[in-house]
Protein backbone atom coordinates (compact mmCIF):
# COMPACT_ATOMS: atom_id res chain seq x y z
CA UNK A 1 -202.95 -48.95 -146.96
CA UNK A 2 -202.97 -49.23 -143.10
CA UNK A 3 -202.29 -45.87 -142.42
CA UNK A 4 -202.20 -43.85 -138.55
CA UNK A 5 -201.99 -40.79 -136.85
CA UNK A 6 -198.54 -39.57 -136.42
CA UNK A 7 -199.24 -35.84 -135.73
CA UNK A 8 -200.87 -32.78 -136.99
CA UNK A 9 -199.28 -29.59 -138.64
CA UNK A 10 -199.89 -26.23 -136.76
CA UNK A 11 -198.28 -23.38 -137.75
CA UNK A 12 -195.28 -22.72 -140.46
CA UNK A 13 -192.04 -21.78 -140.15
CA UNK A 14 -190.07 -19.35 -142.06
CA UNK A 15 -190.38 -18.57 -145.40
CA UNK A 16 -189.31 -21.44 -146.98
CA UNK A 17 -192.25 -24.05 -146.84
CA UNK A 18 -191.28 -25.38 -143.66
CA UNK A 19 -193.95 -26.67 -141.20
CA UNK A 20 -194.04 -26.78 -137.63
CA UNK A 21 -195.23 -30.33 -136.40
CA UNK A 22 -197.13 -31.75 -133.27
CA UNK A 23 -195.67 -35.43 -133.10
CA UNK A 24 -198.49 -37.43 -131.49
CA UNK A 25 -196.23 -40.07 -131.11
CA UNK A 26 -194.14 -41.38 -127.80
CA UNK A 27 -190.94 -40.82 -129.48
CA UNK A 28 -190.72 -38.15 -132.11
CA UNK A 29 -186.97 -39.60 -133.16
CA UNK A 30 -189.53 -42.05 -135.56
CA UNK A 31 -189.78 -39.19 -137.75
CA UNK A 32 -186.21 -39.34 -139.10
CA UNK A 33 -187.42 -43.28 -140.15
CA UNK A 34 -190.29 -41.95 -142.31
CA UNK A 35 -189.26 -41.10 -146.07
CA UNK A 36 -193.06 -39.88 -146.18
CA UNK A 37 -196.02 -39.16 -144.70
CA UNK A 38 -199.74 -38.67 -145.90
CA UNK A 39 -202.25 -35.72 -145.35
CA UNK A 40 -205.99 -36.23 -145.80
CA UNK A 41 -207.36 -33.49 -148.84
CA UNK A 42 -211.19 -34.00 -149.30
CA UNK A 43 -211.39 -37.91 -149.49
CA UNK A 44 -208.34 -38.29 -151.14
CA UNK A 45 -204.72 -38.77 -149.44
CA UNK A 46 -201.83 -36.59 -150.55
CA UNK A 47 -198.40 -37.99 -150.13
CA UNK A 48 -195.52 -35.22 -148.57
CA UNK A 49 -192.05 -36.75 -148.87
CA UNK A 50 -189.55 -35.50 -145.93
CA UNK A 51 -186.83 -33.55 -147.32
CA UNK A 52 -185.39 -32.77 -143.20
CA UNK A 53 -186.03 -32.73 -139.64
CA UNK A 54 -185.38 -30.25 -136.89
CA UNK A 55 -186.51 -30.30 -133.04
CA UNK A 56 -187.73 -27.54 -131.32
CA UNK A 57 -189.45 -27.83 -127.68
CA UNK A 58 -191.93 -30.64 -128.28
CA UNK A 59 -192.14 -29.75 -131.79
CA UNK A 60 -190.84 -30.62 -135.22
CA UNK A 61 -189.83 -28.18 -138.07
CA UNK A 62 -190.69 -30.32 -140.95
CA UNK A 63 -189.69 -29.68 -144.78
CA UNK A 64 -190.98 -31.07 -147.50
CA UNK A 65 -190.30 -31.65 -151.13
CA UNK A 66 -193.74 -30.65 -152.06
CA UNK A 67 -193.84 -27.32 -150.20
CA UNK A 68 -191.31 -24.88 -151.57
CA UNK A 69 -192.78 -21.19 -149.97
CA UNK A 70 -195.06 -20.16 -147.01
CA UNK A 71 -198.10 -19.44 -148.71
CA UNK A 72 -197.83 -23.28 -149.95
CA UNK A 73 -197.14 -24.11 -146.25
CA UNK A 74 -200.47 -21.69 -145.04
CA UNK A 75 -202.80 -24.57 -146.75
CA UNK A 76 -201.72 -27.72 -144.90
CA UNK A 77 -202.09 -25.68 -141.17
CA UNK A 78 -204.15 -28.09 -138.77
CA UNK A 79 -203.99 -31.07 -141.43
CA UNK A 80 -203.55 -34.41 -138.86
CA UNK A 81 -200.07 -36.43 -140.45
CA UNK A 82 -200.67 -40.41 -141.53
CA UNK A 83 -197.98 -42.40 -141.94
CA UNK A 84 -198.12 -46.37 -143.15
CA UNK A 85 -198.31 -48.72 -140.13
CA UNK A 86 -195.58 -50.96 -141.57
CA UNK A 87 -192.93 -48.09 -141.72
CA UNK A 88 -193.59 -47.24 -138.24
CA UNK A 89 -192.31 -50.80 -137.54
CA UNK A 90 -192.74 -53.07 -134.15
CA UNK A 91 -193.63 -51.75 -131.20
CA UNK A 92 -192.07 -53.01 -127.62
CA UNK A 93 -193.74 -55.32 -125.51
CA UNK A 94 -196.82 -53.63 -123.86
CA UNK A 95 -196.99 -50.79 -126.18
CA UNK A 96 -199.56 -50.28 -128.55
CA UNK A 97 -201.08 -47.78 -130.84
CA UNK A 98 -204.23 -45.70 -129.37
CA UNK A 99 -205.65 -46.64 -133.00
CA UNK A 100 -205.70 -50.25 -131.93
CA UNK A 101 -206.90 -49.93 -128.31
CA UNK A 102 -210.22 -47.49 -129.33
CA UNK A 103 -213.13 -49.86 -129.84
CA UNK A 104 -211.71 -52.36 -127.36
CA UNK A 105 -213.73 -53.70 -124.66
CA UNK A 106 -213.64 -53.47 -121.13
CA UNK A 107 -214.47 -56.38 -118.90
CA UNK A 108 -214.25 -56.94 -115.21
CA UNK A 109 -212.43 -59.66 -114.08
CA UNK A 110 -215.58 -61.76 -113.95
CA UNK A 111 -216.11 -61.11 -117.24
CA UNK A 112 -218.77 -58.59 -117.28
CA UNK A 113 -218.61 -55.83 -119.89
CA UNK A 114 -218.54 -52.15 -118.64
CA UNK A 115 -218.16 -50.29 -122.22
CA UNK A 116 -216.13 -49.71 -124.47
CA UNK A 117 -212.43 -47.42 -125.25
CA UNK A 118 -213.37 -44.36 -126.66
CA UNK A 119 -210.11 -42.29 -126.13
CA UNK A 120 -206.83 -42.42 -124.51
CA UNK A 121 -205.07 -39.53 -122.78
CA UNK A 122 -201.47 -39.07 -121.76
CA UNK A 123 -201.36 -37.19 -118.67
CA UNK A 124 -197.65 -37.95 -118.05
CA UNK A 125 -197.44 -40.20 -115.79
CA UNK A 126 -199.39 -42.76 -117.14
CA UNK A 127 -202.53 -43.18 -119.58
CA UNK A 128 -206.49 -42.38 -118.94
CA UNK A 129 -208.73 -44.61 -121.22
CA UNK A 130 -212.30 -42.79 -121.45
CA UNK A 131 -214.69 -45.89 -121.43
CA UNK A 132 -218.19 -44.90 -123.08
CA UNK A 133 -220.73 -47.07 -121.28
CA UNK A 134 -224.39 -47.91 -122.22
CA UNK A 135 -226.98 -45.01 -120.29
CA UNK A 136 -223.97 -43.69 -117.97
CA UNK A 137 -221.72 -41.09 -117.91
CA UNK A 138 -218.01 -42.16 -119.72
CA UNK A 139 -215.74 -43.67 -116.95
CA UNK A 140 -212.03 -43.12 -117.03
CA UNK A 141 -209.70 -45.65 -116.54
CA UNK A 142 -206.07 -45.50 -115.27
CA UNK A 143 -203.98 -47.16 -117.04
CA UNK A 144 -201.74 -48.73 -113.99
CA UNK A 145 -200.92 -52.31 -113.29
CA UNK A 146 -203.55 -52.47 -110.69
CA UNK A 147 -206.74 -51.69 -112.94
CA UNK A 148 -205.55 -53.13 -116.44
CA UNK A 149 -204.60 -56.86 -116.19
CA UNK A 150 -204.43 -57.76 -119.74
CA UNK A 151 -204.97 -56.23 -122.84
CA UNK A 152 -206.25 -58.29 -126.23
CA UNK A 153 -205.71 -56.46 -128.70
CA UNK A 154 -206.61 -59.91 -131.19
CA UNK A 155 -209.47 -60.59 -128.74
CA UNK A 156 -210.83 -57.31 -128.74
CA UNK A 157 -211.17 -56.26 -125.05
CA UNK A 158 -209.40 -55.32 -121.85
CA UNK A 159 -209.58 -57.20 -118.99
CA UNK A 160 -209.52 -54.72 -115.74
CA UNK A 161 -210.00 -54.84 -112.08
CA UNK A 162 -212.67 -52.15 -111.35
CA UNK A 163 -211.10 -51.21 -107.54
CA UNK A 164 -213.03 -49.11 -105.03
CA UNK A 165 -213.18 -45.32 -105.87
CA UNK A 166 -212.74 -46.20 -109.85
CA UNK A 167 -216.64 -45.49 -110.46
CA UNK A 168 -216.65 -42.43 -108.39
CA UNK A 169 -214.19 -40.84 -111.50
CA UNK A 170 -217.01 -40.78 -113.45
């Protein structure tokens, strides 16, 4: 089971069970395509079938079948959501899952290595990737069409132009 991040549970709502849902996803419509999702208990996964959606702000008011009242609902606050990769579907050109880009390498143009994805931020207008590099503080990247040139997901790296200033971010 291929199974990623699709958001986290932070509060509940009502009295009913309901949950209130962070979507860590791009577009939080992909929730009304998921039938189920998983939560992590110990070692073991525990499967939550949707029963309904509802927006609010950023957020989602999530219901499921297997959480009838609010005290149920108090036990899964700040449990991280996993759905299966395969019900997520295909993503657009150029789009990938922050899942599959930490771990990546970065190399310079030339082919030199400068470390390694560690984490990817959103701040809006475009992505940061944190690069964690060998004896030297992490570097962040932005993600713009000047810096990242190509990105290998199958090769395992990211090719980038390192451009004056870049290193000073560190």
């Amino acid at each position: 089971m291929d199974l990623l991040e699709v958001g986290k549970i932070v509060n509940t709502h009502g009295l009913r069970g309901e949950v209130k849902v962070v979507p860590w996803t791009d577009y939080p419509e992909v929730f009304e395509d998921i039938d189920f999702v998983y939560v992590k208990k110990k070692s073991e996964y525990e499967r939550l079938d949707v029963k309904g959606i509802k927006y609010q702000k950023n957020n989602l008011i999530v219901r499921f079948s297997q959480i009838t009242d609010i005290n149920m609902a108090e036990k899964y606050k700040n449990q991280v959501i996993y759905a299966e990769r395969e019900i997520l579907g295909e993503l657009p050109e150029g789009v990938y899952y922050i899942a599959d880009l930490i771990g990546l390498d970065i190399v310079t143009e030339d082919g030199e290595k400068i470390g390694t994805v560690s984490d990817v931020f959103n701040t809006g207008s475009n992505d940061i990737y944190e690069v964690k590099r060998e004896g030297k503080k992490n570097l962040l990247l932005p993600v713009i069409d000047d810096v990242v040139l190509n990105i290998d997901v199958e090769g395992g790296k990211i090719t980038v132009r390192m451009m004056d200033g870049l290193e000073d971010w560190a």
